[in-house]
C-alpha atoms as a PDB file:
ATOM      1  CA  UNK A   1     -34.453 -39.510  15.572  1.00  0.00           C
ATOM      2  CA  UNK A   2     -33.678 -39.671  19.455  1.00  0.00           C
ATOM      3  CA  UNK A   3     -34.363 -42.790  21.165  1.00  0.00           C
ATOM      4  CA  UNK A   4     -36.595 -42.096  24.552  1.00  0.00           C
ATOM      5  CA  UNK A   5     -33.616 -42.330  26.768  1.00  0.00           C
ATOM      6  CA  UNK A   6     -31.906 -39.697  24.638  1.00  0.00           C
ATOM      7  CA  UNK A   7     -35.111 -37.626  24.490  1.00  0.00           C
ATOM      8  CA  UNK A   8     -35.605 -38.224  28.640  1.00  0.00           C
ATOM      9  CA  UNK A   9     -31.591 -37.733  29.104  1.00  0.00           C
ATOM     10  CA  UNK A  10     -31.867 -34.213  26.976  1.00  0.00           C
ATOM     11  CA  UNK A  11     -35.425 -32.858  28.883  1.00  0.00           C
ATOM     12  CA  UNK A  12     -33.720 -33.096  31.928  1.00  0.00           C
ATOM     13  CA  UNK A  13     -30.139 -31.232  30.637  1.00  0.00           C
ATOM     14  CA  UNK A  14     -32.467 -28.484  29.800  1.00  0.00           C
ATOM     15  CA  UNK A  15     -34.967 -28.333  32.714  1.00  0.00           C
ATOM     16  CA  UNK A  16     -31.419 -28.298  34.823  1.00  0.00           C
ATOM     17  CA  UNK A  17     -30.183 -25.561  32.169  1.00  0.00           C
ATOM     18  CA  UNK A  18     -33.481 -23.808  33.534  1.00  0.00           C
ATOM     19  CA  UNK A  19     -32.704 -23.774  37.654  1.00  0.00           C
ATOM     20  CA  UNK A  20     -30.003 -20.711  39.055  1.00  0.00           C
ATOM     21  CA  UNK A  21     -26.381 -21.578  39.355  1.00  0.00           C
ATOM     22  CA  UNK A  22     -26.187 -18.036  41.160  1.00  0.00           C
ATOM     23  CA  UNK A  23     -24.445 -18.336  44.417  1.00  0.00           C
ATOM     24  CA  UNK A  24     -22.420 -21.419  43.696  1.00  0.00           C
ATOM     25  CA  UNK A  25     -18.830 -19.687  43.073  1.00  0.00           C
ATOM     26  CA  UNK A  26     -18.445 -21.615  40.287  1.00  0.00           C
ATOM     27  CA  UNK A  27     -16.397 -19.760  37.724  1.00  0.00           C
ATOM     28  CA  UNK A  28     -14.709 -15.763  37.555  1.00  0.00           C
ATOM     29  CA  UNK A  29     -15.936 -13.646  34.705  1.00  0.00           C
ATOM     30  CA  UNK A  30     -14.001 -11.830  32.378  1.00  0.00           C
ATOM     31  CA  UNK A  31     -15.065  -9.009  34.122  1.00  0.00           C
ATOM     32  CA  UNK A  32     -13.766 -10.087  37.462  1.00  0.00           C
ATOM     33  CA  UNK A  33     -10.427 -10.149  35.585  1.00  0.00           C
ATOM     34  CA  UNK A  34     -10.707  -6.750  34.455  1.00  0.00           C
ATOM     35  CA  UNK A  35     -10.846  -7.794  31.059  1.00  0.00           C
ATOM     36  CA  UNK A  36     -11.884  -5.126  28.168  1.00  0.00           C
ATOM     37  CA  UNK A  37     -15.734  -4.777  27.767  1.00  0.00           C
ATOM     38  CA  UNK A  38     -17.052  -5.197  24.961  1.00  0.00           C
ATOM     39  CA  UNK A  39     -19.456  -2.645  23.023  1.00  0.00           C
ATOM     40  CA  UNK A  40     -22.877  -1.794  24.165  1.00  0.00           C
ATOM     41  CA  UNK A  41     -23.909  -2.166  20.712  1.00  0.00           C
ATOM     42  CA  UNK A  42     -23.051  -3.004  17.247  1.00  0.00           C
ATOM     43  CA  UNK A  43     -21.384   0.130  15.124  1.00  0.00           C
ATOM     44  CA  UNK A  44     -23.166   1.024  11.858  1.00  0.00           C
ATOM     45  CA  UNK A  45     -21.528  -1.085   8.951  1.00  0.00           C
ATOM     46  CA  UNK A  46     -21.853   1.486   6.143  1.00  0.00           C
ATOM     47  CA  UNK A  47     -23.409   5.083   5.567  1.00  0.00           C
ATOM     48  CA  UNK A  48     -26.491   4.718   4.556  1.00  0.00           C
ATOM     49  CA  UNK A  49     -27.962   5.776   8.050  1.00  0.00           C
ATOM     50  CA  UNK A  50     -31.785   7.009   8.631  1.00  0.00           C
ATOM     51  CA  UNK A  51     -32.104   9.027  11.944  1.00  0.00           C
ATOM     52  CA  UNK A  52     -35.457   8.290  13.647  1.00  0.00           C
ATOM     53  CA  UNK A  53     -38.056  10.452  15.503  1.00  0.00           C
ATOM     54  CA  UNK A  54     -38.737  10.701  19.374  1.00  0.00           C
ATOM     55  CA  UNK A  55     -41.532  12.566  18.895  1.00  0.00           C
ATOM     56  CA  UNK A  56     -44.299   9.972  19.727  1.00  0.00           C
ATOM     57  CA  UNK A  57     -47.060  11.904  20.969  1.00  0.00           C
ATOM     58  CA  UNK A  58     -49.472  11.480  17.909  1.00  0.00           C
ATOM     59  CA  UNK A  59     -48.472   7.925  17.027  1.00  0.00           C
ATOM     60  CA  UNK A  60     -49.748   6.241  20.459  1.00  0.00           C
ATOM     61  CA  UNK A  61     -53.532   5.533  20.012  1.00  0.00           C
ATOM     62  CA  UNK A  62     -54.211   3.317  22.678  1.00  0.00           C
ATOM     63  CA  UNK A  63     -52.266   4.572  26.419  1.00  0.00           C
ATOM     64  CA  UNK A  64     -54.676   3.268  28.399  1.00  0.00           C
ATOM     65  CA  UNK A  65     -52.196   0.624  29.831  1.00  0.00           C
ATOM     66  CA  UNK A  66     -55.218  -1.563  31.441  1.00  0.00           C
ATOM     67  CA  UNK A  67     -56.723  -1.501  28.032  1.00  0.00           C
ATOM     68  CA  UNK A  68     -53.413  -2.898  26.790  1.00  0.00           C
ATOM     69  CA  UNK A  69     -52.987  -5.635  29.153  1.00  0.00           C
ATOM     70  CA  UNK A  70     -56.911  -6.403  29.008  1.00  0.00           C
ATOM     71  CA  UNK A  71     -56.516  -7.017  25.107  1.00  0.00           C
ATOM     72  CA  UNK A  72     -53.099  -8.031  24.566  1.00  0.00           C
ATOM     73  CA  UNK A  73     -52.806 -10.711  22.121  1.00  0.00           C
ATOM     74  CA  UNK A  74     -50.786 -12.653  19.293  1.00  0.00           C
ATOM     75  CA  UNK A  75     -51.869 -11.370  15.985  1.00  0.00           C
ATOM     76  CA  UNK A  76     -51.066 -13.411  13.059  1.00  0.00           C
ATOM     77  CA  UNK A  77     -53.007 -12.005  10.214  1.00  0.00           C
ATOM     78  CA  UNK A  78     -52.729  -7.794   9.327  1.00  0.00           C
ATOM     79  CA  UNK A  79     -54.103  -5.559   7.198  1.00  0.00           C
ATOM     80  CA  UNK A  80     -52.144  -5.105   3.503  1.00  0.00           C
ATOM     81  CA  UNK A  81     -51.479  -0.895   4.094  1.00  0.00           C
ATOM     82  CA  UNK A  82     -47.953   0.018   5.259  1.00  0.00           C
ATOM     83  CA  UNK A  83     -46.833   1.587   8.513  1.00  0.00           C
ATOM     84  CA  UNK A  84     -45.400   4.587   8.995  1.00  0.00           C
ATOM     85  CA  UNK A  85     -41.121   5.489   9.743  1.00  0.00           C
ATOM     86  CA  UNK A  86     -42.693   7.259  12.712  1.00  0.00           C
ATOM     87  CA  UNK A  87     -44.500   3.928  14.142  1.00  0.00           C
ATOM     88  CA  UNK A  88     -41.728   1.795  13.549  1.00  0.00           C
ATOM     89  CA  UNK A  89     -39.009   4.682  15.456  1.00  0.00           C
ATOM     90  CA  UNK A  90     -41.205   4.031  18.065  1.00  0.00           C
ATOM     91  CA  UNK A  91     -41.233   0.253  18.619  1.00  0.00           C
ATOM     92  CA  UNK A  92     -37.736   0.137  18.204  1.00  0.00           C
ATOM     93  CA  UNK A  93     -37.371   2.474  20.803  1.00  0.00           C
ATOM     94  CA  UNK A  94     -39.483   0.597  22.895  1.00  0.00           C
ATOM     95  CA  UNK A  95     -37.980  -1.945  22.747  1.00  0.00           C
ATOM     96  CA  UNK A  96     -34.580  -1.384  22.306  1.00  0.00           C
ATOM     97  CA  UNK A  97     -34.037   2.014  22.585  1.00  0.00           C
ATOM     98  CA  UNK A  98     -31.330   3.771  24.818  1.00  0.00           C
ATOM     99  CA  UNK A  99     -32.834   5.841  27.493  1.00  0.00           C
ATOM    100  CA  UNK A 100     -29.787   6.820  29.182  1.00  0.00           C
ATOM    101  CA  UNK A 101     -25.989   5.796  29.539  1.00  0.00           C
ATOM    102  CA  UNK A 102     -24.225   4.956  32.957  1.00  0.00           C
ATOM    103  CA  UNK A 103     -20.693   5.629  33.544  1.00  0.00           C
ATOM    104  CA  UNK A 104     -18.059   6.195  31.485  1.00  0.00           C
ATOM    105  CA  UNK A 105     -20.244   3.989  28.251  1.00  0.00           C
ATOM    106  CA  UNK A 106     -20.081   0.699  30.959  1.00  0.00           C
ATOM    107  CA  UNK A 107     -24.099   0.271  30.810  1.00  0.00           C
ATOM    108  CA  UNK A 108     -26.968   1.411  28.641  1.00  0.00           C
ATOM    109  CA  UNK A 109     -30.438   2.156  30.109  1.00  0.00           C
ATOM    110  CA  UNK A 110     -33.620   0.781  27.728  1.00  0.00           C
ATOM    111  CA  UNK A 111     -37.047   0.846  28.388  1.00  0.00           C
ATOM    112  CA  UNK A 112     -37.175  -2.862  29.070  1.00  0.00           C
ATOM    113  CA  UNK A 113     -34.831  -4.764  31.960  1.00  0.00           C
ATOM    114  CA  UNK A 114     -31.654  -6.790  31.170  1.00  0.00           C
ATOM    115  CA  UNK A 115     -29.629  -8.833  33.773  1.00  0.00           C
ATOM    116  CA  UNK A 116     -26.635  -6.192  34.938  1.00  0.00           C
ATOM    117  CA  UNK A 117     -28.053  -4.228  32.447  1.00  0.00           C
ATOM    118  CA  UNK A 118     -25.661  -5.856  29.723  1.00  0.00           C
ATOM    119  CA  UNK A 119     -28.874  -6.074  26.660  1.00  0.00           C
ATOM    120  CA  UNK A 120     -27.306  -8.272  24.535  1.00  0.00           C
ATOM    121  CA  UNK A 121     -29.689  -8.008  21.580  1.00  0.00           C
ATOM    122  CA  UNK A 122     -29.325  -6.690  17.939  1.00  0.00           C
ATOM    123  CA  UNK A 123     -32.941  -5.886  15.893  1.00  0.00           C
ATOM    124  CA  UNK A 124     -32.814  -6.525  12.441  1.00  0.00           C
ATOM    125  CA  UNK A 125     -36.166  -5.706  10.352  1.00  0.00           C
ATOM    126  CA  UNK A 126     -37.577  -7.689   7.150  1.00  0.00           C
ATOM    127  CA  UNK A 127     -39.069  -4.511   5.912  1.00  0.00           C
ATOM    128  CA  UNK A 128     -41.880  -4.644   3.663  1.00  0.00           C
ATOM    129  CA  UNK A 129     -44.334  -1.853   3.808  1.00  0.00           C
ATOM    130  CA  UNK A 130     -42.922   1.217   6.043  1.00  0.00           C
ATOM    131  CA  UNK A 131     -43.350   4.597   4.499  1.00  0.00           C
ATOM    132  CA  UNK A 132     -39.995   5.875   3.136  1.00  0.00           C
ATOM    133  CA  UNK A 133     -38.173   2.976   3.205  1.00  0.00           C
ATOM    134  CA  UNK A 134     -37.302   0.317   0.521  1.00  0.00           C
ATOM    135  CA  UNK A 135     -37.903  -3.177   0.932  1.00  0.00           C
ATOM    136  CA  UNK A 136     -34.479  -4.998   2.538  1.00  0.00           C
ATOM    137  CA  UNK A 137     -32.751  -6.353   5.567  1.00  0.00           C
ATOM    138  CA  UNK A 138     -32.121  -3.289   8.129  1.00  0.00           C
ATOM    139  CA  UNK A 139     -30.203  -2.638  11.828  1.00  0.00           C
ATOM    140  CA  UNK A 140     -31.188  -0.444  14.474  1.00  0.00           C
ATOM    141  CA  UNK A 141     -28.677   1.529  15.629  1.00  0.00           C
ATOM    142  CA  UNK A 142     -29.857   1.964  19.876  1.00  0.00           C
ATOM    143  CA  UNK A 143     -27.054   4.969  21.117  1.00  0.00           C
ATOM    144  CA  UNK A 144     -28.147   6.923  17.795  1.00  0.00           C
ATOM    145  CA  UNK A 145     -31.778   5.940  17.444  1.00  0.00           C
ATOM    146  CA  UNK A 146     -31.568   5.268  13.874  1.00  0.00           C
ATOM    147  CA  UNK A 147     -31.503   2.548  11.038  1.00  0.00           C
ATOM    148  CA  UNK A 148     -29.353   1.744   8.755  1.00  0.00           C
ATOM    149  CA  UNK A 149     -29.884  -0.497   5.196  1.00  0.00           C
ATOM    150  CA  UNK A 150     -27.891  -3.903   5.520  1.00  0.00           C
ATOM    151  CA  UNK A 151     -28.648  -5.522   2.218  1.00  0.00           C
ATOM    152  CA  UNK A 152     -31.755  -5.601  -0.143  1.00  0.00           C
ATOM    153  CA  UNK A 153     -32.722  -9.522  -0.902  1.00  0.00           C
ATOM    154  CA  UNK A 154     -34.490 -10.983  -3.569  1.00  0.00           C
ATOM    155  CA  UNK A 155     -38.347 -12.494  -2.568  1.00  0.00           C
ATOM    156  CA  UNK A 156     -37.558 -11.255   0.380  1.00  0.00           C
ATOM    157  CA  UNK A 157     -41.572 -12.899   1.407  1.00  0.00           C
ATOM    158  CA  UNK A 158     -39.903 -15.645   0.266  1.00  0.00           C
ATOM    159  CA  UNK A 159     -36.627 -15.769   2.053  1.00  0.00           C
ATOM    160  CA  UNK A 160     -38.266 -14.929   5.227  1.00  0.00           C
ATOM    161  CA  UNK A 161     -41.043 -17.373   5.438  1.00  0.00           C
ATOM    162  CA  UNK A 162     -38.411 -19.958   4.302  1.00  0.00           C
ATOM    163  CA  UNK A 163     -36.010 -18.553   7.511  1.00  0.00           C
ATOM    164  CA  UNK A 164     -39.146 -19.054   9.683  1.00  0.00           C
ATOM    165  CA  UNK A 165     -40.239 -22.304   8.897  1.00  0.00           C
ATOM    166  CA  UNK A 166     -42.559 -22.105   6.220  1.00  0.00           C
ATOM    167  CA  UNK A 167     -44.877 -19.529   8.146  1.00  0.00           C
ATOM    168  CA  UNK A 168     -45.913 -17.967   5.122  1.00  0.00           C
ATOM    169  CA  UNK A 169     -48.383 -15.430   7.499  1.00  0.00           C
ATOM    170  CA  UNK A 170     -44.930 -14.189   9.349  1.00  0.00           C
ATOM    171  CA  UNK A 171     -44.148 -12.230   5.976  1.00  0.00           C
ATOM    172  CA  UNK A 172     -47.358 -10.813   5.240  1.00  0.00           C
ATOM    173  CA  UNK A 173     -47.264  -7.977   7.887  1.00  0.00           C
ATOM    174  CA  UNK A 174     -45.349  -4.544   7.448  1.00  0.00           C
ATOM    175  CA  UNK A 175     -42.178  -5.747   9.252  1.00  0.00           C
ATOM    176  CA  UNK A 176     -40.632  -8.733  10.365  1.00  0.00           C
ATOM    177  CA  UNK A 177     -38.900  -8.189  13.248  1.00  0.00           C
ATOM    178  CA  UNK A 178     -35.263 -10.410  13.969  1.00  0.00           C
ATOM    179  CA  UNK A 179     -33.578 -10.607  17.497  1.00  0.00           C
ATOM    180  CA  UNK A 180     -30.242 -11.693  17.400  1.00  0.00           C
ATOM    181  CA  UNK A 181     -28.320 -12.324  20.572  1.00  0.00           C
ATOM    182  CA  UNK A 182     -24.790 -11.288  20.887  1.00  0.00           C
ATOM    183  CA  UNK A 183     -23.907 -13.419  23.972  1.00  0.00           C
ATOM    184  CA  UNK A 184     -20.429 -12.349  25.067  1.00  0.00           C
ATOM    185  CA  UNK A 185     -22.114  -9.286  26.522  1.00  0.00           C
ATOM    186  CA  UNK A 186     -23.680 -11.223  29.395  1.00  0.00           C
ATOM    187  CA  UNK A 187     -20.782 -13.711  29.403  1.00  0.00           C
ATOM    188  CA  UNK A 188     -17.889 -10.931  30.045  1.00  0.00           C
ATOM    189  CA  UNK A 189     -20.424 -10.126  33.099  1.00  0.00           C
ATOM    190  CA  UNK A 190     -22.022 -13.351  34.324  1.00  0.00           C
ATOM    191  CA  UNK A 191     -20.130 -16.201  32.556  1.00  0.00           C
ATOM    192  CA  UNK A 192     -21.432 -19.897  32.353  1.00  0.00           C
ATOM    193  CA  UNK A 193     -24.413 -18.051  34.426  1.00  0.00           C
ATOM    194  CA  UNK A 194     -25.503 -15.810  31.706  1.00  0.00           C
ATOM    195  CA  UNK A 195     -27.129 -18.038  29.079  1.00  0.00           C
ATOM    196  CA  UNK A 196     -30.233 -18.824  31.043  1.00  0.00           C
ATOM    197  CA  UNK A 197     -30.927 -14.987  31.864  1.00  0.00           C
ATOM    198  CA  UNK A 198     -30.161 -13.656  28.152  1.00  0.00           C
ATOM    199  CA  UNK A 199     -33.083 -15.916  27.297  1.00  0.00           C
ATOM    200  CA  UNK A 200     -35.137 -14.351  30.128  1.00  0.00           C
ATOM    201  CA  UNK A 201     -34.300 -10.984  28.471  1.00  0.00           C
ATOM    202  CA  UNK A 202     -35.243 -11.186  25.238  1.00  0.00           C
ATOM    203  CA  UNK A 203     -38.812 -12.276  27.164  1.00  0.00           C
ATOM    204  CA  UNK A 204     -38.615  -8.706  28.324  1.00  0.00           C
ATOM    205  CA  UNK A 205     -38.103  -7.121  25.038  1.00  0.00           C
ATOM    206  CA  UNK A 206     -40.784  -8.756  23.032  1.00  0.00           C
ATOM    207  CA  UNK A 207     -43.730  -8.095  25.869  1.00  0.00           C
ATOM    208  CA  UNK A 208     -42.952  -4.780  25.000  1.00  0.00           C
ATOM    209  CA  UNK A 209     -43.221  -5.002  21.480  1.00  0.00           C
ATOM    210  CA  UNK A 210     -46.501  -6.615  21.932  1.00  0.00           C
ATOM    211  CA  UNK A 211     -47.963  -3.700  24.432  1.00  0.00           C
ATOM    212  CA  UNK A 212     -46.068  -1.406  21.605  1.00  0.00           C
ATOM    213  CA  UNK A 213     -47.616  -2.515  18.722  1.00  0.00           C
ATOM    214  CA  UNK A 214     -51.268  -2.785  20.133  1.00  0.00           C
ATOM    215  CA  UNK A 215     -50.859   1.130  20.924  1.00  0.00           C
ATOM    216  CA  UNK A 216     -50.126   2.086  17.726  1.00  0.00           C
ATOM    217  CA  UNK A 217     -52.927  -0.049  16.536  1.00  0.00           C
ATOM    218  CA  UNK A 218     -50.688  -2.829  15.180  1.00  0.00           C
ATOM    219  CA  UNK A 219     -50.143  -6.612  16.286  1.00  0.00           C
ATOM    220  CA  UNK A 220     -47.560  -8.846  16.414  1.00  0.00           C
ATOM    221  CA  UNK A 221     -47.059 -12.790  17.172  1.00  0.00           C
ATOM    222  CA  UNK A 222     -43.591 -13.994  18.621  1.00  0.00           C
ATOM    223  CA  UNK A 223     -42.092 -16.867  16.600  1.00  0.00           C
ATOM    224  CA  UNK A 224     -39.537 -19.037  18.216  1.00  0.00           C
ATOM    225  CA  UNK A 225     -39.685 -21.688  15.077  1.00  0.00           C
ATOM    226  CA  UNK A 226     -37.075 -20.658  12.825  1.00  0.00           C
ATOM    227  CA  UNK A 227     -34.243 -22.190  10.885  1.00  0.00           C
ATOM    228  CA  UNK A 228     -31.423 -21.095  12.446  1.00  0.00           C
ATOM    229  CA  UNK A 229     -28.419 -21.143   9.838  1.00  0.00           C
ATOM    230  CA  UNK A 230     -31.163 -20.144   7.235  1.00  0.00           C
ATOM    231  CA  UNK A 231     -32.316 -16.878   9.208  1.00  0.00           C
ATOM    232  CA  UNK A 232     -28.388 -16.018  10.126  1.00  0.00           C
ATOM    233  CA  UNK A 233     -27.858 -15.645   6.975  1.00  0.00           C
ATOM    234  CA  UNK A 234     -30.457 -13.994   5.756  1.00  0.00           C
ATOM    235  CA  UNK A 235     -29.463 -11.330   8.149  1.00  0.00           C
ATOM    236  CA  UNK A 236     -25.558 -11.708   7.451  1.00  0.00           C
ATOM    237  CA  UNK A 237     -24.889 -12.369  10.934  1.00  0.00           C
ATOM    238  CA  UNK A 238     -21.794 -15.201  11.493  1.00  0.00           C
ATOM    239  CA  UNK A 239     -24.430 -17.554  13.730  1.00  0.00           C
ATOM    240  CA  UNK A 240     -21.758 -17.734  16.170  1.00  0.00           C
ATOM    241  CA  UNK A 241     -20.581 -14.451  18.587  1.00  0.00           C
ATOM    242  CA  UNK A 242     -23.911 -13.185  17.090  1.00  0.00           C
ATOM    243  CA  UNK A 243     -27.361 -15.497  16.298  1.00  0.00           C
ATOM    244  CA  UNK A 244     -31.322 -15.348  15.436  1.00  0.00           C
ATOM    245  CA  UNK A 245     -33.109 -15.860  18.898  1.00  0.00           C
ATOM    246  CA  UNK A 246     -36.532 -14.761  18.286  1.00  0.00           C
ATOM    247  CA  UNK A 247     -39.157 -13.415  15.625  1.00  0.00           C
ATOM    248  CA  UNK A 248     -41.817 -11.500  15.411  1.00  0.00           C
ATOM    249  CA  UNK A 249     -43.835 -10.220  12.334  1.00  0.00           C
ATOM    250  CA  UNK A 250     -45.675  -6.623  12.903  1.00  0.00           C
ATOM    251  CA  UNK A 251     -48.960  -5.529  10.439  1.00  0.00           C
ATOM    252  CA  UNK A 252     -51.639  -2.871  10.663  1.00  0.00           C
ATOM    253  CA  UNK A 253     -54.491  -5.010  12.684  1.00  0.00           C
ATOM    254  CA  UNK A 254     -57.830  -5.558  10.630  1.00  0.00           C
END
């Protein structure tokens, strides 16, 4: 337990982690020193890839995009029917998808913003219930919009309410949804400045798995309460050039 000193000493370490260091000329990026860059994305890790759909035009059932914003909310309680592949293609590309690729592979366009346009995010899925696949861990796969099978796990319910705090709800949808941040992509770029900004990011992705979701007729609830060694490796990710930074379960809405 932190005595108050420690507690006031650490609030204001982070409230100063929160303010721009921007404009200070206070360190040169591995970038600056022409150092290599590193991959816009992870590779696949095996061969057991599924290749995803673009076609989205009869899966949207809500684009009125006032509608959206008028009802947006966290959902934390779903229907028990499964989704199909063809909504799940298209939060992923919502989210993370690759819309376009600058340069000779030195940036990746997505539908939502990242700083210098470095998205250093993974998306691993909990499935559960999605038409045609089994239950398991998975990875998107952004440049080739597709996913591919990382391990199957026993009570996986289990395992991931036990990754997320005890929030038994967060496995009850059709997906679980797992962000993982890969930091040196920012750092190469911005540094000691990145940190702050990668968290700003990953802000930007799951707004648009929220609008996402509600337009297929889904919900979703962001969950920033998880155990962090537990949910690394539950998603066989080394919880140190790659980590868990946010959550989110998706379901059918009642």
């Amino acid at each position: 337990m932190l005595s108050e000193e420690e507690v006031r000493r650490k609030i204001q370490e982070n409230r100063n982690f929160m303010k721009s260091i921007f404009g200070k000329d206070q360190y040169e990026s591995d970038q600056s020193k022409k150092l290599p860059q590193p991959p816009l994305s992870h590779p696949a890790r095996g061969t057991t890839v599924i290749p995803l759909t673009k076609e989205f035009a009869g899966t949207v059932k809500q684009a009125d995009y006032l509608a959206l914003l008028q009802t947006r909310k966290s959902v934390r309680v779903y229907k028990q029917e499964p989704i199909s592949l063809e909504q799940l293609a298209f939060l992923l590309w919502s989210t993370q998808g690759v819309t376009g690729i600058r340069g000779s592979g030195y940036a990746a366009l997505r539908p939502v913003p990242s700083a210098g346009a470095r998205h250093p995010f993974e998306t691993y899925l909990a499935v559960f219930q999605v038409e045609g696949l089994e239950k398991g861990i998975y990875h998107y796969l952004p440049l080739e919009h597709a996913l591919e099978f990382v391990v199957a796990v026993d009570n996986l319910e289990e395992e991931v309410t036990v990754s997320l705090c005890g929030q038994g709800w967060a496995a009850k949808g059709a997906v679980t949804f797992f962000y993982t941040a890969v930091p040196y992509r920012s750092e190469w770029r911005y540094s000691i400045a990145s940190h702050r900004v990668m968290l700003m990011d990953v802000g930007h992705v799951m707004q648009n798995l929220y609008l996402s979701a509600h337009a297929i007729g889904c919900g979703t609830c962001a969950i920033a309460a998880f155990e962090q060694e537990v949910a690394d490796r539950l998603l066989q990710v080394d919880g140190e050039e790659e980590f868990v930074v946010y959550a989110a379960p998706v379901g059918v809405q009642l």
